[in-house]
Protein backbone atom coordinates (compact mmCIF):
# COMPACT_ATOMS: atom_id res chain seq x y z
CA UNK A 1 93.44 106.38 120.33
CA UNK A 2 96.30 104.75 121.57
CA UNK A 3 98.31 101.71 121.32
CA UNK A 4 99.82 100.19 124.16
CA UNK A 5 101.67 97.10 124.20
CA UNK A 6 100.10 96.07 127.19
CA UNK A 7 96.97 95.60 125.60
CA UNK A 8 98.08 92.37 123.62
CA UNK A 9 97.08 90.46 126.96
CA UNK A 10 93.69 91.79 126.67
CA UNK A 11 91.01 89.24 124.82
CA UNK A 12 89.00 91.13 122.10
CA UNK A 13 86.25 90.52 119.84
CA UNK A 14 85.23 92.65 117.26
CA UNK A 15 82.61 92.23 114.06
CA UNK A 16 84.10 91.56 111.16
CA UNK A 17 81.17 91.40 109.10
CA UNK A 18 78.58 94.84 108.09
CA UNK A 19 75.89 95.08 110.81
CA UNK A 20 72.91 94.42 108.57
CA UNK A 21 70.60 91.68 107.52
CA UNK A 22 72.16 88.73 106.13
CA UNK A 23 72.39 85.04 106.10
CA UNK A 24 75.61 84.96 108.18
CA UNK A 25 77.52 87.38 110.16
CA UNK A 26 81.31 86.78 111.59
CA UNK A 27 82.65 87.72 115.18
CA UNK A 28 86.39 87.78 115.49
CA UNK A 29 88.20 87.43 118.91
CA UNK A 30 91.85 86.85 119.91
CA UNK A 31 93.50 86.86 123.06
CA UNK A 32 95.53 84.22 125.53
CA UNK A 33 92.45 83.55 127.35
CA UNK A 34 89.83 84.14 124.84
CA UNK A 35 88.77 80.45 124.41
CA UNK A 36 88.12 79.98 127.83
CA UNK A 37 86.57 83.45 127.73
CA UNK A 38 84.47 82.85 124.66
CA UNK A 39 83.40 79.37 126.10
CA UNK A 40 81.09 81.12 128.97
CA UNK A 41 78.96 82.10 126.20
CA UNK A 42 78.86 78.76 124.57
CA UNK A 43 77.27 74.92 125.66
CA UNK A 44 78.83 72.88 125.40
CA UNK A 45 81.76 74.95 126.92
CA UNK A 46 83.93 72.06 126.91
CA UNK A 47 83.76 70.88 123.34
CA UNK A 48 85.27 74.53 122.71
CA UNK A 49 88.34 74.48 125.53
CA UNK A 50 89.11 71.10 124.38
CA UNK A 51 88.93 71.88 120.47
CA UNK A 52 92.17 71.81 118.92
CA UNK A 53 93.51 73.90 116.38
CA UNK A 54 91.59 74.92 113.15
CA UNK A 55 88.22 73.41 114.38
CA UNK A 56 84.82 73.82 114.00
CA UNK A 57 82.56 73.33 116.95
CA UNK A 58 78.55 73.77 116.82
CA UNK A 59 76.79 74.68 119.88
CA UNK A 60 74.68 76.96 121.33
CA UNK A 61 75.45 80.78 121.91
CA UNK A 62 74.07 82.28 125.02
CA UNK A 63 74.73 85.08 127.99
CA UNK A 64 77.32 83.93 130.21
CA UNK A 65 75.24 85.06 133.19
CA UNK A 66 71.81 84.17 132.88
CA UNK A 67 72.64 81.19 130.34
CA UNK A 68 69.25 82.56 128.20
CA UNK A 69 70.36 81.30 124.71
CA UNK A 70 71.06 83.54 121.95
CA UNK A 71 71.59 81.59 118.87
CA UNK A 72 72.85 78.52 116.89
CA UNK A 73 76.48 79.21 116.35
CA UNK A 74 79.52 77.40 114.48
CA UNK A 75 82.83 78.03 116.37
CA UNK A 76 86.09 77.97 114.48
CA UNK A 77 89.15 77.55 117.42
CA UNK A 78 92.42 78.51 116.36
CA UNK A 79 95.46 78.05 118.52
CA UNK A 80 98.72 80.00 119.04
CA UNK A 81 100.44 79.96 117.19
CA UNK A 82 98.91 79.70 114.05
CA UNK A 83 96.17 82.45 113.73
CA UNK A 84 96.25 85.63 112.26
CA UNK A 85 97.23 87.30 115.11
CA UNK A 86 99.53 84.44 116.65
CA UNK A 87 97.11 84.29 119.87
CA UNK A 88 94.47 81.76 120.45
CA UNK A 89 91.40 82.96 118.62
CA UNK A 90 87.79 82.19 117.95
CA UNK A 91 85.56 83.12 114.94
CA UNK A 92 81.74 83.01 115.74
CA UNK A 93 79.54 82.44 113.15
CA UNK A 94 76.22 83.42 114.02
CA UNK A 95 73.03 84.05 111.85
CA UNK A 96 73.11 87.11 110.53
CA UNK A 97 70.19 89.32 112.12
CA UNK A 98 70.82 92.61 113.60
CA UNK A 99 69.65 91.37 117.00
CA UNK A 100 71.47 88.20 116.79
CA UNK A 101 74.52 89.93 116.37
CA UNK A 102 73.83 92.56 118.85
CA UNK A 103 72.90 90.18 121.83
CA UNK A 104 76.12 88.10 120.56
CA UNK A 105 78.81 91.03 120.60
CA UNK A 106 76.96 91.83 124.40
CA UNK A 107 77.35 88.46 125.51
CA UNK A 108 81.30 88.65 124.61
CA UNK A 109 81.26 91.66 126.89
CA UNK A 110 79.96 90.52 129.30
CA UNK A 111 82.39 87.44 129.17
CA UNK A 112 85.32 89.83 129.78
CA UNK A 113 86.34 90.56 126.06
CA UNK A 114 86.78 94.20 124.90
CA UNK A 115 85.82 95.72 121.74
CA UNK A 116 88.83 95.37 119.77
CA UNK A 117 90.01 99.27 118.03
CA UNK A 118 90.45 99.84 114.38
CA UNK A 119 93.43 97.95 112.96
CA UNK A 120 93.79 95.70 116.46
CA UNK A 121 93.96 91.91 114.99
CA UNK A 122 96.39 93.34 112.50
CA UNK A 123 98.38 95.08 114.33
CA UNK A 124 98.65 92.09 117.04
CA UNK A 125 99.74 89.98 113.85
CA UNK A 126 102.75 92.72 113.13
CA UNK A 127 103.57 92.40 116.52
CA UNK A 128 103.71 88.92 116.66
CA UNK A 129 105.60 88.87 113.20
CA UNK A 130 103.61 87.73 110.84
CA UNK A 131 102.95 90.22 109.03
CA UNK A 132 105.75 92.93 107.92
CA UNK A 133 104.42 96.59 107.88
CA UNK A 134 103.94 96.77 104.60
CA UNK A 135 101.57 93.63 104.12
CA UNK A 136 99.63 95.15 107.56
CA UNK A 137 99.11 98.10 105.39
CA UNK A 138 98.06 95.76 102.33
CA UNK A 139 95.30 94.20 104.27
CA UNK A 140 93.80 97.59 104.58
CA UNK A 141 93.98 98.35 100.52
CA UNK A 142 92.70 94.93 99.80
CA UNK A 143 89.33 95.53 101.57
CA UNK A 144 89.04 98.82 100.47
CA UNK A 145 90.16 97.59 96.32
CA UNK A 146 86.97 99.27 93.58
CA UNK A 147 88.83 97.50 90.78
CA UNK A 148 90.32 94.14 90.21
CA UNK A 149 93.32 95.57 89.28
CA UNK A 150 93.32 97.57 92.56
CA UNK A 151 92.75 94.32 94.22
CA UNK A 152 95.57 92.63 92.44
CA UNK A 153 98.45 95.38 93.16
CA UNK A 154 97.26 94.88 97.10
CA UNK A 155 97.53 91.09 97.00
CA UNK A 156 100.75 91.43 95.86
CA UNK A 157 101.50 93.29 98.29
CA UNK A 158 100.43 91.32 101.14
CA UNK A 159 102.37 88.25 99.29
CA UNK A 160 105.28 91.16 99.96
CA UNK A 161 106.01 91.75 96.78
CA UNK A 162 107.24 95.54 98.17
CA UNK A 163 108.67 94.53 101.26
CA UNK A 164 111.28 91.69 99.84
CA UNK A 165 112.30 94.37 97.29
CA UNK A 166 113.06 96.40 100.14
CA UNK A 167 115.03 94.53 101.96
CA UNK A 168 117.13 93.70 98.71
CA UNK A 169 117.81 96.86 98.62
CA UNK A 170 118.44 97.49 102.19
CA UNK A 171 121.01 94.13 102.33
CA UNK A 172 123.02 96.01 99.60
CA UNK A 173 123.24 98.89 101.87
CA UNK A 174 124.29 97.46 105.16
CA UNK A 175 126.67 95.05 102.98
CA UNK A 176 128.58 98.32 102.31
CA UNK A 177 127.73 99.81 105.57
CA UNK A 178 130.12 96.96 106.70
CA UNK A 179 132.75 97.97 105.06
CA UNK A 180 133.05 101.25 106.10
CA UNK A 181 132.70 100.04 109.76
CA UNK A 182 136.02 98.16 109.03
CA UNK A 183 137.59 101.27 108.14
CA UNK A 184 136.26 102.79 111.34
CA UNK A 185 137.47 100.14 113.27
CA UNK A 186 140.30 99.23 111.87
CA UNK A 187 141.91 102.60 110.67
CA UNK A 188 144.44 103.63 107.38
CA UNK A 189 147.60 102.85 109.57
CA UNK A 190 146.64 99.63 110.27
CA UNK A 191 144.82 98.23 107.39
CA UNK A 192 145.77 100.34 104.40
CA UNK A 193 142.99 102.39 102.70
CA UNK A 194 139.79 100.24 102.02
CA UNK A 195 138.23 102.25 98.62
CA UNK A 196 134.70 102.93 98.93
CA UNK A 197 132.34 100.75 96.86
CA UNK A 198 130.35 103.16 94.80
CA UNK A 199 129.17 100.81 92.33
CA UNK A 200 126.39 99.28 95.44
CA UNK A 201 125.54 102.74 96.35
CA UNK A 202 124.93 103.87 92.65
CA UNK A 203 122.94 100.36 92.09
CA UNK A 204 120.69 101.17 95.27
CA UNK A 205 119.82 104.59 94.23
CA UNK A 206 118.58 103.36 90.80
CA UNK A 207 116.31 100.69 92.18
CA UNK A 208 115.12 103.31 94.81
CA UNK A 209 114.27 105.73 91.86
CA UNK A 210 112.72 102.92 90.06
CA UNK A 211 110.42 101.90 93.60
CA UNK A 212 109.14 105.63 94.24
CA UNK A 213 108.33 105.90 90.18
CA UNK A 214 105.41 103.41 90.98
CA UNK A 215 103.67 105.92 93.99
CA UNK A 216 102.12 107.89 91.06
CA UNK A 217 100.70 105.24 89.34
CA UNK A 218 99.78 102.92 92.40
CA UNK A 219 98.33 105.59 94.39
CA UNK A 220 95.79 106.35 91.23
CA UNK A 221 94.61 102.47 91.08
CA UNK A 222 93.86 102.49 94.73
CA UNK A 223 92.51 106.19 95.57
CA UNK A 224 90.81 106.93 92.42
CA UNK A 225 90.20 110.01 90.61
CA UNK A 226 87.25 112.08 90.18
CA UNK A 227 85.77 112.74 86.48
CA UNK A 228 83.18 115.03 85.18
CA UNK A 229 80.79 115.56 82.32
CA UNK A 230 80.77 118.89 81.81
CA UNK A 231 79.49 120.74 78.72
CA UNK A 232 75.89 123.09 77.20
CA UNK A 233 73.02 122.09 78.45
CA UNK A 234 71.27 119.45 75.67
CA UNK A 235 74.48 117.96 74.79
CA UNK A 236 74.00 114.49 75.65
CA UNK A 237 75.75 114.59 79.06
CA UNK A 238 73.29 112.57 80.87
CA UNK A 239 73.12 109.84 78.13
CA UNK A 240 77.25 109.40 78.04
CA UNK A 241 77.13 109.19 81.93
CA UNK A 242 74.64 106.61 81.20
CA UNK A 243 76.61 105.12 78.69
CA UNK A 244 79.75 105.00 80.78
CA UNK A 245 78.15 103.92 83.51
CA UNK A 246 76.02 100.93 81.47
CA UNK A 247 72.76 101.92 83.44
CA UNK A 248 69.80 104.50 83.21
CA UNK A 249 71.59 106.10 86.08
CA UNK A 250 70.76 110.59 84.93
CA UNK A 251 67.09 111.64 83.48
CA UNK A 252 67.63 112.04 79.89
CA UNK A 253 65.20 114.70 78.02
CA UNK A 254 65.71 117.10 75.00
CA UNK A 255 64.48 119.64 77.61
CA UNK A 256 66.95 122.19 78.20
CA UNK A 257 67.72 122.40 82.14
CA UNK A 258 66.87 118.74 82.97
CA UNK A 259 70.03 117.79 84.98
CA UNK A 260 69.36 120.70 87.63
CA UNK A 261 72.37 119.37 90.21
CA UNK A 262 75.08 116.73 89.65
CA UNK A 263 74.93 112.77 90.24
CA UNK A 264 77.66 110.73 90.71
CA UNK A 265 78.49 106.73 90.31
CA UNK A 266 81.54 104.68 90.34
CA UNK A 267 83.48 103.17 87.28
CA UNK A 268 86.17 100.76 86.44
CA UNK A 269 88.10 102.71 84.14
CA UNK A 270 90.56 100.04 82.67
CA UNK A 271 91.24 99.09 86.45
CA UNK A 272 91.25 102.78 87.48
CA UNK A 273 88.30 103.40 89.91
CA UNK A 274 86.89 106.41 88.66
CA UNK A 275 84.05 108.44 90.62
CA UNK A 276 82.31 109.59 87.59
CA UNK A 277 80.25 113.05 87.75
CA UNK A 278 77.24 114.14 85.55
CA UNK A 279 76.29 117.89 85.72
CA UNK A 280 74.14 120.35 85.23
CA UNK A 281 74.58 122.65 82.01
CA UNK A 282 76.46 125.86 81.66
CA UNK A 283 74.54 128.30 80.28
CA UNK A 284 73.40 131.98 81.21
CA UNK A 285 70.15 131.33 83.12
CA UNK A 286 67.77 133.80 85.92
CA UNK A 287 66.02 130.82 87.37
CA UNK A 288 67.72 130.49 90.68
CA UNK A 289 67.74 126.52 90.73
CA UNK A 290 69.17 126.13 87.89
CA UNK A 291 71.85 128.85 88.14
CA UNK A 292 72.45 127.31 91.52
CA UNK A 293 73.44 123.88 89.68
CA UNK A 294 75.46 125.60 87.24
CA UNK A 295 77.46 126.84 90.19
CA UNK A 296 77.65 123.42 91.42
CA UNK A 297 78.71 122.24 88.36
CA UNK A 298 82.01 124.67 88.12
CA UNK A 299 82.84 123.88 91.59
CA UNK A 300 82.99 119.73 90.79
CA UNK A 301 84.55 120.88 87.39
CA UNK A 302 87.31 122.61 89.44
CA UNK A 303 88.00 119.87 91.67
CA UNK A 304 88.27 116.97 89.04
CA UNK A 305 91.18 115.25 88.04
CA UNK A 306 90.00 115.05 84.34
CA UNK A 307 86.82 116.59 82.32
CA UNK A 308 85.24 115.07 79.95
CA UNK A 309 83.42 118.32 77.68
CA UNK A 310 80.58 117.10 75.67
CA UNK A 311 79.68 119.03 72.37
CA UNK A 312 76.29 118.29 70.49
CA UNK A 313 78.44 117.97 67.28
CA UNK A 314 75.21 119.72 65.47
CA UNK A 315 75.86 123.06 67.31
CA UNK A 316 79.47 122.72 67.32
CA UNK A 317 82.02 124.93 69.58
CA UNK A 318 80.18 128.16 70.80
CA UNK A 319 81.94 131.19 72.91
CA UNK A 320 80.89 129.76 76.44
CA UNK A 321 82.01 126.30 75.37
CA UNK A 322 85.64 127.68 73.81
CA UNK A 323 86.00 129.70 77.34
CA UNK A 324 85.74 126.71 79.89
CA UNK A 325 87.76 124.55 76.87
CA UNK A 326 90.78 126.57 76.75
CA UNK A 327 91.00 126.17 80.36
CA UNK A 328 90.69 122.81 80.80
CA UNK A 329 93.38 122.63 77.92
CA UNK A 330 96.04 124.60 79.78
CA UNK A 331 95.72 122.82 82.75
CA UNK A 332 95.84 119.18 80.48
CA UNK A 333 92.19 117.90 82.05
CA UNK A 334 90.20 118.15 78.98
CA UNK A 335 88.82 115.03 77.17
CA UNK A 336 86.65 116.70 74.25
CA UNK A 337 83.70 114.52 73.64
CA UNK A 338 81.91 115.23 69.49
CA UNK A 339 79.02 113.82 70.43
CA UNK A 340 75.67 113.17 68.50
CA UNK A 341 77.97 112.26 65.17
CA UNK A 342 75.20 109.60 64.31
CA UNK A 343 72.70 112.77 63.30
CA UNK A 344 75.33 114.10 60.99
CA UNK A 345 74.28 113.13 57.73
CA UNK A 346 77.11 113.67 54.57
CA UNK A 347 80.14 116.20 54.68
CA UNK A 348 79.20 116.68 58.63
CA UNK A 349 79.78 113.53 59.58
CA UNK A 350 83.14 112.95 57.67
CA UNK A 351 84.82 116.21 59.35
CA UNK A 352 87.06 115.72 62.13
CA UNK A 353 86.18 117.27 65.13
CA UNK A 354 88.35 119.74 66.74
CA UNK A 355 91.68 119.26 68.62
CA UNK A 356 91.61 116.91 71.65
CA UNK A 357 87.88 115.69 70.71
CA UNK A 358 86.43 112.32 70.14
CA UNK A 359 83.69 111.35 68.13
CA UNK A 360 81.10 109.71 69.93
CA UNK A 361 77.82 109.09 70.07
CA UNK A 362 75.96 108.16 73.09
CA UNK A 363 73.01 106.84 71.19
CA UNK A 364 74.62 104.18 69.66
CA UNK A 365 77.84 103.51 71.70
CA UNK A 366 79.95 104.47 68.32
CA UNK A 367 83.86 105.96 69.46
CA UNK A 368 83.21 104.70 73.21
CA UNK A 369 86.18 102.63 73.46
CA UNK A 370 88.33 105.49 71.71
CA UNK A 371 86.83 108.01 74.66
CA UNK A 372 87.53 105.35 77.08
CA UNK A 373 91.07 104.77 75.93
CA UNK A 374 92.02 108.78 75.41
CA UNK A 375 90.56 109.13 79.17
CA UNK A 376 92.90 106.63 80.41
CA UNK A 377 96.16 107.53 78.90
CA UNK A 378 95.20 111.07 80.27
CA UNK A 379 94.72 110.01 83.66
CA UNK A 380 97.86 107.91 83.72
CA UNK A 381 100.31 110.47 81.86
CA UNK A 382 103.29 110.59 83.30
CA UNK A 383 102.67 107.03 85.41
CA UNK A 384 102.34 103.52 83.90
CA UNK A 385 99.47 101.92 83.28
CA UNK A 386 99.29 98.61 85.18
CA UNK A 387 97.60 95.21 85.03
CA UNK A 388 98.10 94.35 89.15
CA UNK A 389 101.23 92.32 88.32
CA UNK A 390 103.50 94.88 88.77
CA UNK A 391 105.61 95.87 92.40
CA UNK A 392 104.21 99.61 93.64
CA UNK A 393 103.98 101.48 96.27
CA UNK A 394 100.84 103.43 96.81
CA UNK A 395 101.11 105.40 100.16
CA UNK A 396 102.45 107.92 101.51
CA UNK A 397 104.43 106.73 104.59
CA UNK A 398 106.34 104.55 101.79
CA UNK A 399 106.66 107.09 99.42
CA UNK A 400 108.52 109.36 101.92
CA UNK A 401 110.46 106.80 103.28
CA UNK A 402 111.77 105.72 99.76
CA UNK A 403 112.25 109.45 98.87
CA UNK A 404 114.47 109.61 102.14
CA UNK A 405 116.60 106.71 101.75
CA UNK A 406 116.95 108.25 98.07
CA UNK A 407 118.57 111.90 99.82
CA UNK A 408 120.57 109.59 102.13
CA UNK A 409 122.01 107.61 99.63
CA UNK A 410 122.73 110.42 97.53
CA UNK A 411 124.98 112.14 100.12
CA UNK A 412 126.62 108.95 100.88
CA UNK A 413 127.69 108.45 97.11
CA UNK A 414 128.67 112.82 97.09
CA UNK A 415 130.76 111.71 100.27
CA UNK A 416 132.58 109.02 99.08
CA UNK A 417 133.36 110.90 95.50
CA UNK A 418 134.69 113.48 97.47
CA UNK A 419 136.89 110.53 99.84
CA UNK A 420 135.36 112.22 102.64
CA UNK A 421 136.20 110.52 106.51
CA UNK A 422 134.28 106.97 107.21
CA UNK A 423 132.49 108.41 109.95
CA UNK A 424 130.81 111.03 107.93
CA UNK A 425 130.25 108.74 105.52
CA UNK A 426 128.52 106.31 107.58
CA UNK A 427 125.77 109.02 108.91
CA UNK A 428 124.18 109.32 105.76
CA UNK A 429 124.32 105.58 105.03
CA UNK A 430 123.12 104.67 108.56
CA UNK A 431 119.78 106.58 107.73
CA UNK A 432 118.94 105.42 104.38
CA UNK A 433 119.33 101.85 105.97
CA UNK A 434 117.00 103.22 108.65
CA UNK A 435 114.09 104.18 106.51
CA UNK A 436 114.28 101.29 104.45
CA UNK A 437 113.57 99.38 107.96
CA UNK A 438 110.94 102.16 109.00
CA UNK A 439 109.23 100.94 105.74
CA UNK A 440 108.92 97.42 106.54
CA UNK A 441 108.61 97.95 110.56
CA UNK A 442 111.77 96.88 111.44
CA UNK A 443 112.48 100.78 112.86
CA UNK A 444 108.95 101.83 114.03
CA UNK A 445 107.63 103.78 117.00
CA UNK A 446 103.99 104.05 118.93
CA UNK A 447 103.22 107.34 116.71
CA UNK A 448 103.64 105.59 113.76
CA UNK A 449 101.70 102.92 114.84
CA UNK A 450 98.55 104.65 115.94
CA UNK A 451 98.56 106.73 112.98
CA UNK A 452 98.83 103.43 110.65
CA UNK A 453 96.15 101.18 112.22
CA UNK A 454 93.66 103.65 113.42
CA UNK A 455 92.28 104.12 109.76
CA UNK A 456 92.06 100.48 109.23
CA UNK A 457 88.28 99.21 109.75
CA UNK A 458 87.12 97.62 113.31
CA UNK A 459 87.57 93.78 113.16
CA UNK A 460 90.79 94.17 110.77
């Protein structure tokens, strides 16, 4: 797919709403024409061309050729230039059955509207400036949030939390970029030496550092990690999972072999959305579906970001369990879980389990919290944990960019230590200035448009 600018004068509709049953559905459209283009599908049609701004209009949806009707609608009018995407627009609320929505999206066809892409209304809203880059990317993380705290890092966001510190950072820049200019301009002979301020350029790569820091930890609360229960068979995987999960969610039997393939669910970890993965034992077995589960289970053991290894605390550590342990404890992913502690009676129960294990028992919900907590400060080593208040960045595109402007800024402050000439000096400053604006769309291109927007949902 591709952009072209041309297609802003192009009226679009697209639904905004899942195509299922429900009591309502929504039907965005934007476009110069689109009220008068929306209003052949609608009686009255002149209640809608004559609604003003930000109103409501009930009528009576129907096929702009034959004039069959199609449903009871409420039409919201918004003029340009207040609307999301700074064009006149029309929501259609229609009743939300799969064949009222159908013969409504037709209808709009028919009209002369085209089905908007992925991303468009968005991406007409950049265009029309109001919305920087970085808040058109927000929109897409808020709809696609698991956790409230995922939810709360994208609001902030699209408020612009990421962008203003940007462009503090980038108003240092060109503040010194100006200065150098002069010396460009106006050279030695003419105006005496002008010293380079380092102290701006030192200050910028600090707050830079301090930005790209938060990719780590932002990209965790938004993407997620995957997590598995791993451990013998009959150790009381499936009942943590169903613990964790708070729902009879994996078969629990003192049968050995019950969990013959994996399930998975989704879980707020402490705001970290967590796709959480209960497996089959691993154990020496002939019977082919179970040993074909087993290999399942080392494959999703290998691609997890953390493992949680149950023990039955009765049996303790045996030679299979120490092998896949030690592993899992080079490579930092293990969470040890001692489970079953409420069967230990006496001396049992008051021995500590072994390094990097928690007590737990999935019968009674005893040491959950602890197993909860030692998961999460093992998914966030290294990264902050975060309560959605905080300024990150949490893709890619940004990341880069802020990595870029950190190299550019770098060899600006190495040039000016070294009193190299203004010109040279100005290069490097020239393109950390430029990827800070490539970051909030100020310095942007078709490519990086298209690539942007076409992962964004249709009717965003």
């Amino acid at each position: 797919m591709a952009y072209a600018y041309s297609n802003r004068d192009e009226s679009i509709y697209a639904l905004a709403t899942p195509l299922a049953e429900s009591a309502l559905a929504l039907v965005r459209t934007s476009g110069d024409d689109v009220v008068e283009r929306v209003a052949r599908c609608f009686a009255p049609a002149k209640s809608l061309t004559g609604a003003a701004g930000r109103t409501a209009v009930v009528g009576t949806f129907r096929d702009p050729d034959s004039a069959e009707a199609i449903d009871q609608v409420v039409c919201t009018v918004y003029r340009a230039p207040r609307s999301y995407t700074g064009q006149d627009a029309v929501e259609i609320s229609c009743h939300g059955s799969i064949a009222c929505v159908k013969s409504c999206l037709h209808a709009l066809s028919r009209a002369g509207l085209r089905q908007a892409e992925p991303g468009e209304f968005t991406l007409r809203a950049f265009l029309a400036g109001k919305l920087g880059l970085t808040q058109a990317e927000a929109v897409r993380e808020i709809v696609g949030a698991r956790t409230d705290t995922a939810r709360k890092l994208a609001l902030g966001r699209l408020d612009g939390r990421v962008e203003q510190a940007v462009d503090r950072i980038k108003r240092e820049l060109v503040h010194v970029l100006a200065a150098v200019n002069v010396q460009l301009d106006y050279p030695e002979e003419e105006t005496g030496v002008v010293g380079y301020r380092t102290e701006e350029i030192e200050s910028a790569i600090f707050e830079l550092r301090s930005l790209v820091s938060t990719y780590a930890a932002g990209r965790l609360y938004q993407a997620g990690v995957r997590v598995t229960l791993a451990g013998a068979t009959n150790a009381g995987k499936s009942s943590l999972f169903n613990l964790l999960l708070s729902e009879n969610r994996s078969i629990v039997s003192e049968t050995h072999g019950t969990t013959r393939d994996f399930i998975e669910s989704s879980v707020d970890l402490d705001g970290i959305p967590v796709q959480l993965y209960d497996t089959a034992g691993i154990r020496e077995i002939d019977e082919s579906v179970e040993r074909e589960g087993i290999r399942r289970t080392r494959e999703v053991i290998e691609q997890a970001a953390a493992v949680v290894y149950v023990v039955d605390a009765r049996v303790g550590v045996t030679a299979e369990d120490e092998r896949v342990i030690e592993m899992l404890r080079s490579e930092r992913r293990l969470i040890g879980a001692w489970n079953k502690v409420d069967l230990l009676a006496g001396d049992d129960r008051r021995t500590a389990p072994p390094r990097g294990f928690q007590s737990v028992s999935a019968e009674t919900g005893e040491g959950l919290e602890a197993l909860r907590t030692a998961l999460t400060e093992l998914l966030t080593a290294g990264s902050a944990r975060l309560s959605g208040d905080e300024t990150v960045i949490d893709n890619a595109r940004q990341a880069g960019l802020v990595e870029r402007a950190v190299g550019a800024c770098e060899r600006t402050l190495e040039s000016m230590q070294a009193e190299m000439p203004a010109d040279l000096v100005a290069v490097d400053l020239q393109d950390a200035v430029d990827a800070l604006g490539e970051i909030t769309g100020e310095v942007t291109s078709d490519d990086i448009l298209d690539a942007m927007f076409s992962d964004f949902c249709v009717g965003k």
